[in-house]
PDB file of N, CA and C in Angstrom:
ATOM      1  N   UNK A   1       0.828  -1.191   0.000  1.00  0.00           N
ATOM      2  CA  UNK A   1       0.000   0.000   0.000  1.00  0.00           C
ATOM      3  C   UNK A   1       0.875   1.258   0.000  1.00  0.00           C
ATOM      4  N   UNK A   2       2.116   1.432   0.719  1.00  0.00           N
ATOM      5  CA  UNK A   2       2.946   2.431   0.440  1.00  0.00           C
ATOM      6  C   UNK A   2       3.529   2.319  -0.723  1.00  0.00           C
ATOM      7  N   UNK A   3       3.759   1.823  -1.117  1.00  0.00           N
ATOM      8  CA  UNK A   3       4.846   1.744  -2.622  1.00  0.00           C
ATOM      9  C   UNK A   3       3.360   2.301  -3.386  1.00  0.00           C
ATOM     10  N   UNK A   4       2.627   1.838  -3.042  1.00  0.00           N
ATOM     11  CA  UNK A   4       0.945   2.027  -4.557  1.00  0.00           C
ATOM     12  C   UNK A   4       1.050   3.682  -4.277  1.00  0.00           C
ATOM     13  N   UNK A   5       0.947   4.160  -2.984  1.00  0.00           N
ATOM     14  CA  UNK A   5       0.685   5.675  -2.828  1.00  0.00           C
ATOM     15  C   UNK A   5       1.671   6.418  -3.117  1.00  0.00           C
ATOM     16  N   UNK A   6       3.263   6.044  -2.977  1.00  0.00           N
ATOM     17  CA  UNK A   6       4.191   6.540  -3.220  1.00  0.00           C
ATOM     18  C   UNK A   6       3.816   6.737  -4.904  1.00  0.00           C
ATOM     19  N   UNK A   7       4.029   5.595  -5.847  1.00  0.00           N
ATOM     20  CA  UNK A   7       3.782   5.996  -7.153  1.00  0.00           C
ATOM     21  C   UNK A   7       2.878   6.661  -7.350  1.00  0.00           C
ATOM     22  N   UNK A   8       1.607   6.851  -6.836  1.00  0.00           N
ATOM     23  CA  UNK A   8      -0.200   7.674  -7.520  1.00  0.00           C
ATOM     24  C   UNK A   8       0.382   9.161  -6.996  1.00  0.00           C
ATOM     25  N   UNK A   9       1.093   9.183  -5.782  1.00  0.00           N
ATOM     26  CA  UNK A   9       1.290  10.795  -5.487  1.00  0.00           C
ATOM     27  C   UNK A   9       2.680  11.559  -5.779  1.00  0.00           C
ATOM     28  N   UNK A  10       3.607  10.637  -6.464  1.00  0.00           N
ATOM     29  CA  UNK A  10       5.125  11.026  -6.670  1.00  0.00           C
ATOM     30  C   UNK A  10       5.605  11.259  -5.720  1.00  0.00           C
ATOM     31  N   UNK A  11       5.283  10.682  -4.819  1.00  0.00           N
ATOM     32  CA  UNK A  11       6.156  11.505  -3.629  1.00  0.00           C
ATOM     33  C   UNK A  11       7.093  10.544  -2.879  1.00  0.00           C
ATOM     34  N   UNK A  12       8.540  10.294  -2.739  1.00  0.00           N
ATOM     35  CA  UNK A  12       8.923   8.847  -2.462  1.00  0.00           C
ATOM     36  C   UNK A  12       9.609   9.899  -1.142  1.00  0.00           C
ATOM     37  N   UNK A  13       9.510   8.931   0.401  1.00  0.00           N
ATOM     38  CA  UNK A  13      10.054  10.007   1.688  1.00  0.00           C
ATOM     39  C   UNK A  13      11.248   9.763   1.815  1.00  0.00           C
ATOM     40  N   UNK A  14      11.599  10.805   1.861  1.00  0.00           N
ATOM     41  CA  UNK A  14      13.054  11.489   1.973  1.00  0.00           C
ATOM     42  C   UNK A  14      13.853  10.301   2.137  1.00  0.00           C
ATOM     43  N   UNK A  15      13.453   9.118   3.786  1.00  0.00           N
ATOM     44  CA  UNK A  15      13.939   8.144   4.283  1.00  0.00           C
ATOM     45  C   UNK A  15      14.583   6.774   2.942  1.00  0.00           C
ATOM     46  N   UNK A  16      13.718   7.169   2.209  1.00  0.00           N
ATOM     47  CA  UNK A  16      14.043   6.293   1.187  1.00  0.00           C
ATOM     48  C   UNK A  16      15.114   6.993   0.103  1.00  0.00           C
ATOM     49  N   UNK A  17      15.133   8.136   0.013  1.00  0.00           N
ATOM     50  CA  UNK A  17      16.454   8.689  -0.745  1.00  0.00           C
ATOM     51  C   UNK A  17      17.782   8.714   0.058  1.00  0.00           C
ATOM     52  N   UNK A  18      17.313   9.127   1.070  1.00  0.00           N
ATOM     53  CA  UNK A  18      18.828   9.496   1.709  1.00  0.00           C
ATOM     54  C   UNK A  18      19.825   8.162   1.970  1.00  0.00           C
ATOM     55  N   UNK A  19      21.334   8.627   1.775  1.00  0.00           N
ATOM     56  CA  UNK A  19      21.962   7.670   1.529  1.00  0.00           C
ATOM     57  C   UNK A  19      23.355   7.928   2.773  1.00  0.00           C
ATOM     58  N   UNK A  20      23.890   6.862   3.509  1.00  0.00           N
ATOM     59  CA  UNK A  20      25.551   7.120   3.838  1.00  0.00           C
ATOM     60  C   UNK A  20      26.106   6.425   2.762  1.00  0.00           C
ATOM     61  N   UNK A  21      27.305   7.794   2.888  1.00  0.00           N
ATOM     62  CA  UNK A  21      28.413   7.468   1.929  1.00  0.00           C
ATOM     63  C   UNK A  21      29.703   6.816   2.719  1.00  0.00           C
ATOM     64  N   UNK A  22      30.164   5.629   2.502  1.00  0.00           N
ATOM     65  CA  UNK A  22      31.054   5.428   3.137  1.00  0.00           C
ATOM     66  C   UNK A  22      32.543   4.638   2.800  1.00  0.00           C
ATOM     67  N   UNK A  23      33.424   5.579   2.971  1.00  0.00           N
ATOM     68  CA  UNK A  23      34.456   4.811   1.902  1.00  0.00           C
ATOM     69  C   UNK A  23      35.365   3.045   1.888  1.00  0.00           C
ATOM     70  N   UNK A  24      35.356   2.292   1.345  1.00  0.00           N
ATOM     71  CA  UNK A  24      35.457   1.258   1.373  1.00  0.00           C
ATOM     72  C   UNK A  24      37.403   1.093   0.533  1.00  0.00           C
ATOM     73  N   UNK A  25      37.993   0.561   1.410  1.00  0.00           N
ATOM     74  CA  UNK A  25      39.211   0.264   1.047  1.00  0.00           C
ATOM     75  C   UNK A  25      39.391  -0.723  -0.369  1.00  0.00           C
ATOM     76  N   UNK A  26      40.141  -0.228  -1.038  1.00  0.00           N
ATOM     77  CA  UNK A  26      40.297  -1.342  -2.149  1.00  0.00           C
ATOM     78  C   UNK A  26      41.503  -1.638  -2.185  1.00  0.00           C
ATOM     79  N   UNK A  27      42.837  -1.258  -2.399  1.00  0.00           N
ATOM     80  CA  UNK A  27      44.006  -1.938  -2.166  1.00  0.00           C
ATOM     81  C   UNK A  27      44.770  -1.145  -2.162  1.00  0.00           C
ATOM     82  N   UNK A  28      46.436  -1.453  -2.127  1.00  0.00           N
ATOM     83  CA  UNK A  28      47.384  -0.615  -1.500  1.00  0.00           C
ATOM     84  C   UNK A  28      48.175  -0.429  -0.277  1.00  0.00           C
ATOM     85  N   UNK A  29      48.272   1.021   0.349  1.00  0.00           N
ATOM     86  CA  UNK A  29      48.390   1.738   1.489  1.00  0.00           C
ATOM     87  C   UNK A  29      46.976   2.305   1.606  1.00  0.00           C
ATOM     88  N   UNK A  30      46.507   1.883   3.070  1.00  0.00           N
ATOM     89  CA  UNK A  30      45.473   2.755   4.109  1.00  0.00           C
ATOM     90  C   UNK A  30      45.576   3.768   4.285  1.00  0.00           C
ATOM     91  N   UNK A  31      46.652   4.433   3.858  1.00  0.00           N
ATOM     92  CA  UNK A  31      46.981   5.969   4.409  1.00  0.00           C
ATOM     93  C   UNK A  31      46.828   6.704   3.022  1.00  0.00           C
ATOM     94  N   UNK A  32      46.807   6.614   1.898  1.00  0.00           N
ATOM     95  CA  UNK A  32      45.641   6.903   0.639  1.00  0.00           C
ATOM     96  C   UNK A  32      44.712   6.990   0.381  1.00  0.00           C
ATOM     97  N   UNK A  33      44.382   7.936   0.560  1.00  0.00           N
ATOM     98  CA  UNK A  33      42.859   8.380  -0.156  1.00  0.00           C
ATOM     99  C   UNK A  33      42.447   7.766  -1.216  1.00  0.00           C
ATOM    100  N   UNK A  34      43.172   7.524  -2.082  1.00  0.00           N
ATOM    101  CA  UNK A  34      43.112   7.019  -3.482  1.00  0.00           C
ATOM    102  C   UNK A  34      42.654   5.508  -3.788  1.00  0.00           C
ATOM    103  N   UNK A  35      43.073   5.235  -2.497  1.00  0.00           N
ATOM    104  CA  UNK A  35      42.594   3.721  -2.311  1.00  0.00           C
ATOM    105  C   UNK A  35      41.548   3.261  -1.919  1.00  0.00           C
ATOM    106  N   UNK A  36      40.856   4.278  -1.530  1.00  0.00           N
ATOM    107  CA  UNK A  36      39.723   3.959  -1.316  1.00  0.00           C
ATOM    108  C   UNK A  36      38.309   4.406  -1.937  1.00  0.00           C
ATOM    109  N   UNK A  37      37.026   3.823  -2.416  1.00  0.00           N
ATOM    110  CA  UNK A  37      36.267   4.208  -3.008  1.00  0.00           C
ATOM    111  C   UNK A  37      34.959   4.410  -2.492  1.00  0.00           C
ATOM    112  N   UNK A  38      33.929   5.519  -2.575  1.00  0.00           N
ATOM    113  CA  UNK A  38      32.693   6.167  -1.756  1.00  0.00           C
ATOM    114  C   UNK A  38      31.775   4.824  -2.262  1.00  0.00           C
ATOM    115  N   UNK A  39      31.224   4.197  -1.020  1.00  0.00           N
ATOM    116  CA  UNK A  39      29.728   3.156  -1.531  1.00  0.00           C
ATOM    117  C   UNK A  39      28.643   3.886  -0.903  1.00  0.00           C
ATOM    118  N   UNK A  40      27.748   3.662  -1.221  1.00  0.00           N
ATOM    119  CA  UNK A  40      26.114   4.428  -0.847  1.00  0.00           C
ATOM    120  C   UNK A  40      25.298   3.324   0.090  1.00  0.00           C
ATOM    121  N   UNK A  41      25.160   3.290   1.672  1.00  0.00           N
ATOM    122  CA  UNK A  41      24.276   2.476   2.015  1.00  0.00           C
ATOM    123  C   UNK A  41      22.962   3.397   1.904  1.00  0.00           C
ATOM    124  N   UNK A  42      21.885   2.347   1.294  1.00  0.00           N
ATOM    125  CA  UNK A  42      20.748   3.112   1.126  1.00  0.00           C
ATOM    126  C   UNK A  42      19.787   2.374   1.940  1.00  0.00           C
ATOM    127  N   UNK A  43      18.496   2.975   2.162  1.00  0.00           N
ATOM    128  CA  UNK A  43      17.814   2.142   2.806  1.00  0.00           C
ATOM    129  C   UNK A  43      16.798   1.162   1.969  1.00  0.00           C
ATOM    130  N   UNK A  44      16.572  -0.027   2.803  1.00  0.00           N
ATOM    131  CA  UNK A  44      16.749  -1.552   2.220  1.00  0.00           C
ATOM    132  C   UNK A  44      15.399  -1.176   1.252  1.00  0.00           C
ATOM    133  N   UNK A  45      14.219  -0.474   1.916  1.00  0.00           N
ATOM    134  CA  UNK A  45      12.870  -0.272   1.506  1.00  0.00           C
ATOM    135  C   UNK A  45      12.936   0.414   0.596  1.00  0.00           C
ATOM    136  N   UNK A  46      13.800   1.507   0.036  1.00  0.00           N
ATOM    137  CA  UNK A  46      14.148   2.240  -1.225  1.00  0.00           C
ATOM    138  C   UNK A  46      14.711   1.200  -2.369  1.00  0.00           C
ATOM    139  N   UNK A  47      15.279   0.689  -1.791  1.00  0.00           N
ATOM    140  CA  UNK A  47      15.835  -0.305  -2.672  1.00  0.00           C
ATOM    141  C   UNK A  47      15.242  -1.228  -3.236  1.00  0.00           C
ATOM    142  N   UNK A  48      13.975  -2.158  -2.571  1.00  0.00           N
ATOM    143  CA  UNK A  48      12.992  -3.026  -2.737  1.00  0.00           C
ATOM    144  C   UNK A  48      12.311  -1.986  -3.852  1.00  0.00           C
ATOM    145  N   UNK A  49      11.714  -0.685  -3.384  1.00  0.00           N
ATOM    146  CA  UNK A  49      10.645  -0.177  -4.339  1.00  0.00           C
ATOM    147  C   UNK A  49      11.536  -0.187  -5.533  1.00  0.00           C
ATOM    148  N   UNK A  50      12.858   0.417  -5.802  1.00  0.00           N
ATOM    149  CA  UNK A  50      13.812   1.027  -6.969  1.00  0.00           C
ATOM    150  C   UNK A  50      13.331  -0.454  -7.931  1.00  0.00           C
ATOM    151  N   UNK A  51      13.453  -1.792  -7.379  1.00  0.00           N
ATOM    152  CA  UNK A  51      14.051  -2.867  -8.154  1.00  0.00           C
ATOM    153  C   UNK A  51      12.497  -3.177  -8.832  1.00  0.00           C
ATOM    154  N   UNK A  52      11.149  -2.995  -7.604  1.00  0.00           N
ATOM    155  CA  UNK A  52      10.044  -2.997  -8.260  1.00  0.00           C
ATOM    156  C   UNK A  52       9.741  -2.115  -9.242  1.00  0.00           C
ATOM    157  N   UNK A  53      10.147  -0.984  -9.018  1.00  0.00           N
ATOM    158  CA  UNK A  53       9.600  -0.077 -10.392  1.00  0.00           C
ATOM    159  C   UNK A  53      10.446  -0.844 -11.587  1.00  0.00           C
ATOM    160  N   UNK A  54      11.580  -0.933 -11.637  1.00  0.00           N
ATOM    161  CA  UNK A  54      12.795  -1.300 -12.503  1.00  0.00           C
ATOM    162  C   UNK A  54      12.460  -2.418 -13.105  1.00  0.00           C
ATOM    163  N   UNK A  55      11.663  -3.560 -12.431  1.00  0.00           N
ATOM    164  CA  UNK A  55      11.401  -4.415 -12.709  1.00  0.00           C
ATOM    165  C   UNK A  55      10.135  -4.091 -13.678  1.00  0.00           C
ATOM    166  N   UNK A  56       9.289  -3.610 -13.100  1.00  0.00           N
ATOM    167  CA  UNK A  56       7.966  -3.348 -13.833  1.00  0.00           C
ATOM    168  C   UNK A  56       7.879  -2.537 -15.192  1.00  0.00           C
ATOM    169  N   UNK A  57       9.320  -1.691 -15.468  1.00  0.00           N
ATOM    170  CA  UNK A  57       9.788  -0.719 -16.562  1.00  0.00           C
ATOM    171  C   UNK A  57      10.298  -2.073 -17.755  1.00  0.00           C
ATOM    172  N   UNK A  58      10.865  -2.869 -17.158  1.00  0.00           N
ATOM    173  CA  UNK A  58      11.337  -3.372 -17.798  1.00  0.00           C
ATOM    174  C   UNK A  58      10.255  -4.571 -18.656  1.00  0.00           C
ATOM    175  N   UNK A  59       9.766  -5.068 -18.101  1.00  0.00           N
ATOM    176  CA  UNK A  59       9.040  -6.018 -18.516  1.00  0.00           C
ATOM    177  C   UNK A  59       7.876  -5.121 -19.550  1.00  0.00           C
ATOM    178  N   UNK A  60       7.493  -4.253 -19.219  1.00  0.00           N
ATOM    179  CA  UNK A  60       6.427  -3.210 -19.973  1.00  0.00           C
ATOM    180  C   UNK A  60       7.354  -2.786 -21.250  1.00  0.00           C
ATOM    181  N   UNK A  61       8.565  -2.331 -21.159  1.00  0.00           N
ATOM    182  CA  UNK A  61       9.780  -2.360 -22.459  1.00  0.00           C
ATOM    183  C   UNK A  61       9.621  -3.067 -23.590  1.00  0.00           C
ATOM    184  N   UNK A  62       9.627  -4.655 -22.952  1.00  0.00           N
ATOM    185  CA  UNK A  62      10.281  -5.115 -23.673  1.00  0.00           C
ATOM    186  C   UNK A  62       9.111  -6.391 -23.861  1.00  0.00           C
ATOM    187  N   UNK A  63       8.003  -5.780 -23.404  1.00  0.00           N
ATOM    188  CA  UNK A  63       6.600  -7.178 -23.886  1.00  0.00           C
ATOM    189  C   UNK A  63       5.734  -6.040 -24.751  1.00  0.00           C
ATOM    190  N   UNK A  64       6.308  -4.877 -24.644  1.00  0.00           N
ATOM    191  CA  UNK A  64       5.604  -3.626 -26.348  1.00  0.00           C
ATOM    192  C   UNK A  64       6.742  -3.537 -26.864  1.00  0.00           C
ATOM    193  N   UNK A  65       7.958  -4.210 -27.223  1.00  0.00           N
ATOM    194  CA  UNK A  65       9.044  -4.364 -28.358  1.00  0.00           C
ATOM    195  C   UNK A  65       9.483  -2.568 -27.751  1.00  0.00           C
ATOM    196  N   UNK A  66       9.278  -2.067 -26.689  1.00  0.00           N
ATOM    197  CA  UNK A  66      10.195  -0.895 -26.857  1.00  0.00           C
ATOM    198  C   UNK A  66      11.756  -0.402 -26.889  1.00  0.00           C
ATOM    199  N   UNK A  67      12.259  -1.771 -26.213  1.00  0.00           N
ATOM    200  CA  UNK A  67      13.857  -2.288 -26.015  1.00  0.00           C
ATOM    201  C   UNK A  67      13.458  -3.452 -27.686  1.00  0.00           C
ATOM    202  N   UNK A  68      15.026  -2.967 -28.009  1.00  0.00           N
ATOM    203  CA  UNK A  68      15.396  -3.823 -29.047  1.00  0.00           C
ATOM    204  C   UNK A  68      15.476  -5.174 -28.795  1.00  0.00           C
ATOM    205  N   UNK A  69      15.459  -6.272 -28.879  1.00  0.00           N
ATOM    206  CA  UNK A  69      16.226  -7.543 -28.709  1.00  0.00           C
ATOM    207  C   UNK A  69      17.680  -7.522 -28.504  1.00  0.00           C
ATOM    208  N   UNK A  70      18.088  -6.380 -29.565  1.00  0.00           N
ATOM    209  CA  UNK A  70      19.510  -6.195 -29.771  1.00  0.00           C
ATOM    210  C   UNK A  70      20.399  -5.783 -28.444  1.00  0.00           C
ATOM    211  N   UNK A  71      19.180  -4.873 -27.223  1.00  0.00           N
ATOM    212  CA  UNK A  71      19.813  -4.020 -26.313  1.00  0.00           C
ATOM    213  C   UNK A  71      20.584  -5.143 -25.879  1.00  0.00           C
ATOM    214  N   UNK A  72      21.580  -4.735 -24.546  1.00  0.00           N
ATOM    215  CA  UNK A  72      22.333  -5.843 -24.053  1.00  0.00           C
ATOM    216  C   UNK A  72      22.801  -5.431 -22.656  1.00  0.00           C
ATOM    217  N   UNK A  73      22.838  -4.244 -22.488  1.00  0.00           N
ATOM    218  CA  UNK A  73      23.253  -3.109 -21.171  1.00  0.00           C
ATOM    219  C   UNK A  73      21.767  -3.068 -20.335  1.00  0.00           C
ATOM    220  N   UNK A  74      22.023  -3.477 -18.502  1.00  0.00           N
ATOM    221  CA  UNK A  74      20.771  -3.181 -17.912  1.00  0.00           C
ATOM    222  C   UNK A  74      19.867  -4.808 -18.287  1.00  0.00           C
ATOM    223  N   UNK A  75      20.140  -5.899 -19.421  1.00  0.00           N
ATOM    224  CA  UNK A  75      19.328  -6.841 -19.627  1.00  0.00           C
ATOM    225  C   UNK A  75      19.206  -8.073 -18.860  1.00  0.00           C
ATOM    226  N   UNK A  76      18.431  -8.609 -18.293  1.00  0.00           N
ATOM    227  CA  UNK A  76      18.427  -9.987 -17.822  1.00  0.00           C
ATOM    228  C   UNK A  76      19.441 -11.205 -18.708  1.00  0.00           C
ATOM    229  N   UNK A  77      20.148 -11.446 -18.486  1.00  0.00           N
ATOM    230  CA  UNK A  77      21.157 -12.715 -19.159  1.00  0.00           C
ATOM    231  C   UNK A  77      21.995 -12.305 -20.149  1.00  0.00           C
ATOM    232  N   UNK A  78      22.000 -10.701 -20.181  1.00  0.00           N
ATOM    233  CA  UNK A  78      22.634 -10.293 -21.403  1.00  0.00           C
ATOM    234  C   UNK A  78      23.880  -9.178 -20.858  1.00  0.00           C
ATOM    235  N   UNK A  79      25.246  -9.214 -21.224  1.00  0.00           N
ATOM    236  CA  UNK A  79      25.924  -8.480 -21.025  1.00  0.00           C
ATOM    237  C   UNK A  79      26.903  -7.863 -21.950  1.00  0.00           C
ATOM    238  N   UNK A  80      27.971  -7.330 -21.719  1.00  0.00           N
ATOM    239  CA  UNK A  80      28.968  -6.869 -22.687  1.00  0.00           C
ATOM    240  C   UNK A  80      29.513  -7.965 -23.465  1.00  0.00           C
ATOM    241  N   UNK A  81      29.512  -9.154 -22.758  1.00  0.00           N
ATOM    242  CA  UNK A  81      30.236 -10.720 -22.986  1.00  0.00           C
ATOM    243  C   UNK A  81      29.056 -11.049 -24.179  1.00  0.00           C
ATOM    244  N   UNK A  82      28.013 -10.902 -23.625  1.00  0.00           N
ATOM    245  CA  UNK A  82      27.290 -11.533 -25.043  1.00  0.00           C
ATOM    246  C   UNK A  82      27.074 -10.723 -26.131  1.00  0.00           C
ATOM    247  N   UNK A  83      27.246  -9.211 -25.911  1.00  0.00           N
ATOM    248  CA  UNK A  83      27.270  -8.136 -26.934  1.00  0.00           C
ATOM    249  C   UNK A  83      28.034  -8.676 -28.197  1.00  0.00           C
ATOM    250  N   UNK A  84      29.770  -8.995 -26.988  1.00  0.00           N
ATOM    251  CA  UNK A  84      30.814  -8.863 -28.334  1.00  0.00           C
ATOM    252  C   UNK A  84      30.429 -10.283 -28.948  1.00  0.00           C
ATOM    253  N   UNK A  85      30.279 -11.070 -27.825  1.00  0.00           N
ATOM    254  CA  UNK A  85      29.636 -12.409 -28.600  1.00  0.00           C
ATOM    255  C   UNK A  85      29.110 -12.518 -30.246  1.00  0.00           C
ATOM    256  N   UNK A  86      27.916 -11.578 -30.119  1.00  0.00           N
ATOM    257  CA  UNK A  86      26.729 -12.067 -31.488  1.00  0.00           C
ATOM    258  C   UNK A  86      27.393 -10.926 -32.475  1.00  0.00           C
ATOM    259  N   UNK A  87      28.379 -10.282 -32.061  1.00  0.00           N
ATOM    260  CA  UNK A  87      29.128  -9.085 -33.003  1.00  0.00           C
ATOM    261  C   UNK A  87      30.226 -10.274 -33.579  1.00  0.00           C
ATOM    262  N   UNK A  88      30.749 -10.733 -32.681  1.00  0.00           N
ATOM    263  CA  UNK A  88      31.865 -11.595 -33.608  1.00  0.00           C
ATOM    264  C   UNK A  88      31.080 -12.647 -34.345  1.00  0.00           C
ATOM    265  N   UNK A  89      29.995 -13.292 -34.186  1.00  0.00           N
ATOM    266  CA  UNK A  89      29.223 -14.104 -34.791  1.00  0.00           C
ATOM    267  C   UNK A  89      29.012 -13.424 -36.611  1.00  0.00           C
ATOM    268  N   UNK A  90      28.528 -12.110 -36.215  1.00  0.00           N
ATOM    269  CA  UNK A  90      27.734 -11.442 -37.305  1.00  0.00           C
ATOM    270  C   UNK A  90      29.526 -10.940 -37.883  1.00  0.00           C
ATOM    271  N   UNK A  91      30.581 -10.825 -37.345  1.00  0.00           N
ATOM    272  CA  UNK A  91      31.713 -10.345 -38.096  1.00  0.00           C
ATOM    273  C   UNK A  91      32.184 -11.549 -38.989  1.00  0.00           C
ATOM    274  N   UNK A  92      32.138 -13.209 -38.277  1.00  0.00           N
ATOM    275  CA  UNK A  92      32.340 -14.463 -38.669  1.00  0.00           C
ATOM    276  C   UNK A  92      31.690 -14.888 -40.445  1.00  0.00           C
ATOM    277  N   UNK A  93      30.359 -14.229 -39.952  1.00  0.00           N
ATOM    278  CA  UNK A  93      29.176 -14.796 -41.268  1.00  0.00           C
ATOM    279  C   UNK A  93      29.880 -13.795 -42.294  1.00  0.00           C
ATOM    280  N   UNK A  94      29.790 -12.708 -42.137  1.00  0.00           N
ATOM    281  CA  UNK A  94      30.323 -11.976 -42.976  1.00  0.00           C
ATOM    282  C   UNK A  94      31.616 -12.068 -43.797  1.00  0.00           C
ATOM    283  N   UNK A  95      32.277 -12.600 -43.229  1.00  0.00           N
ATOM    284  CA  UNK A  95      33.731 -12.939 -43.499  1.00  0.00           C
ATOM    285  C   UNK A  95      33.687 -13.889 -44.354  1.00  0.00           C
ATOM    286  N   UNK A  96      32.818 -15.153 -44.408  1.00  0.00           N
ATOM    287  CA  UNK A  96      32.391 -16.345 -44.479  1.00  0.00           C
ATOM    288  C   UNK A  96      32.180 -16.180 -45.715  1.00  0.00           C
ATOM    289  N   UNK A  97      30.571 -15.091 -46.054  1.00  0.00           N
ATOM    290  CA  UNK A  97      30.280 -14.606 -47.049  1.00  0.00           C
ATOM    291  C   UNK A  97      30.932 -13.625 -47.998  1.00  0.00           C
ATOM    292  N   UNK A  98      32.364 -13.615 -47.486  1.00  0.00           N
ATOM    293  CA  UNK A  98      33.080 -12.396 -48.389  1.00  0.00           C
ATOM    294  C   UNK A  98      32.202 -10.937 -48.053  1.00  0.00           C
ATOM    295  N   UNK A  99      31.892 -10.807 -47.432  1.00  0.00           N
ATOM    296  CA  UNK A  99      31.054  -9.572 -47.661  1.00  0.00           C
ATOM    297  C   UNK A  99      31.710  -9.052 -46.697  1.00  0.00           C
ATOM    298  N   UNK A 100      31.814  -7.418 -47.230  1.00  0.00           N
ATOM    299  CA  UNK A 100      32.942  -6.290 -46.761  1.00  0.00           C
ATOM    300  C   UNK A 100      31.903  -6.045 -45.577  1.00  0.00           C
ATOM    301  N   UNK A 101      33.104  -5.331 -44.394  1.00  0.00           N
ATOM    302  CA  UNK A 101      32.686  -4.754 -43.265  1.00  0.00           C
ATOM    303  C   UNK A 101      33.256  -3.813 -43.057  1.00  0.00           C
ATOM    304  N   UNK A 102      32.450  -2.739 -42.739  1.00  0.00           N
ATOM    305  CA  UNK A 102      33.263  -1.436 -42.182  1.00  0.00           C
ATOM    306  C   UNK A 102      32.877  -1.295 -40.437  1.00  0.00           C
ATOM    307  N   UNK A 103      33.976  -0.895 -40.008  1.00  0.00           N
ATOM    308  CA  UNK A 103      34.078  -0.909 -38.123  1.00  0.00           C
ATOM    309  C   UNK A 103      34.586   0.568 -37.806  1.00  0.00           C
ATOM    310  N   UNK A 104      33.493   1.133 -37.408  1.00  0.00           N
ATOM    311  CA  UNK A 104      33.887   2.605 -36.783  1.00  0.00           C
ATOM    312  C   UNK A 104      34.154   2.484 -35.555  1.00  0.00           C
ATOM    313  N   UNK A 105      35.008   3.502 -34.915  1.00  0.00           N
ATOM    314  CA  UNK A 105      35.210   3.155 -33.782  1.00  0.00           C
ATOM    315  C   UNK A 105      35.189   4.430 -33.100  1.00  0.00           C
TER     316      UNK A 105
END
């Protein structure tokens, strides 16, 4: 019932935006700033709604063809790995077929 009223009135409470920032060591010397990088604890209930809307954007996307098939960033089972994947596939056929390719970069 809060998440339903939050969306009908736009109004999401503050409690759910606000975030600690807190820096998390990654490697090195401790005595570097540099070594370390800002993470965001957010609260858990912001996070539940974020993944429901996200979830619900997504599925509405991509069951009215508004996401390509092609997308691959943000996708369920799909990543950069399978991007270059079906690119080297489609560079393979081509090759196969003699047929010229041009690659901008």
């Amino acid at each position: 019932m809060i998440f339903r009223k939050s969306l009908q009135t736009g109004d999401v409470p503050m409690s759910w935006r606000e975030a600690n920032v807190t820096p998390l060591f990654k490697k090195g010397s401790k005595t570097n700033p540099l070594n370390y990088r800002p993470v965001s604890l957010t609260s858990v209930v912001g996070k539940v709604f974020e993944t429901l809307v996200r979830d619900a954007l997504v599925k509405h996307t991509t069951e009215n063809a508004i996401i390509k098939i092609q997308q691959h960033g943000f996708m369920k089972k799909k990543s950069t790995v399978t991007n270059l994947l079906e690119y080297l596939e489609a560079l393979t056929k081509a090759r196969d077929q003699r047929i010229p390719v041009d690659v901008n970069y």
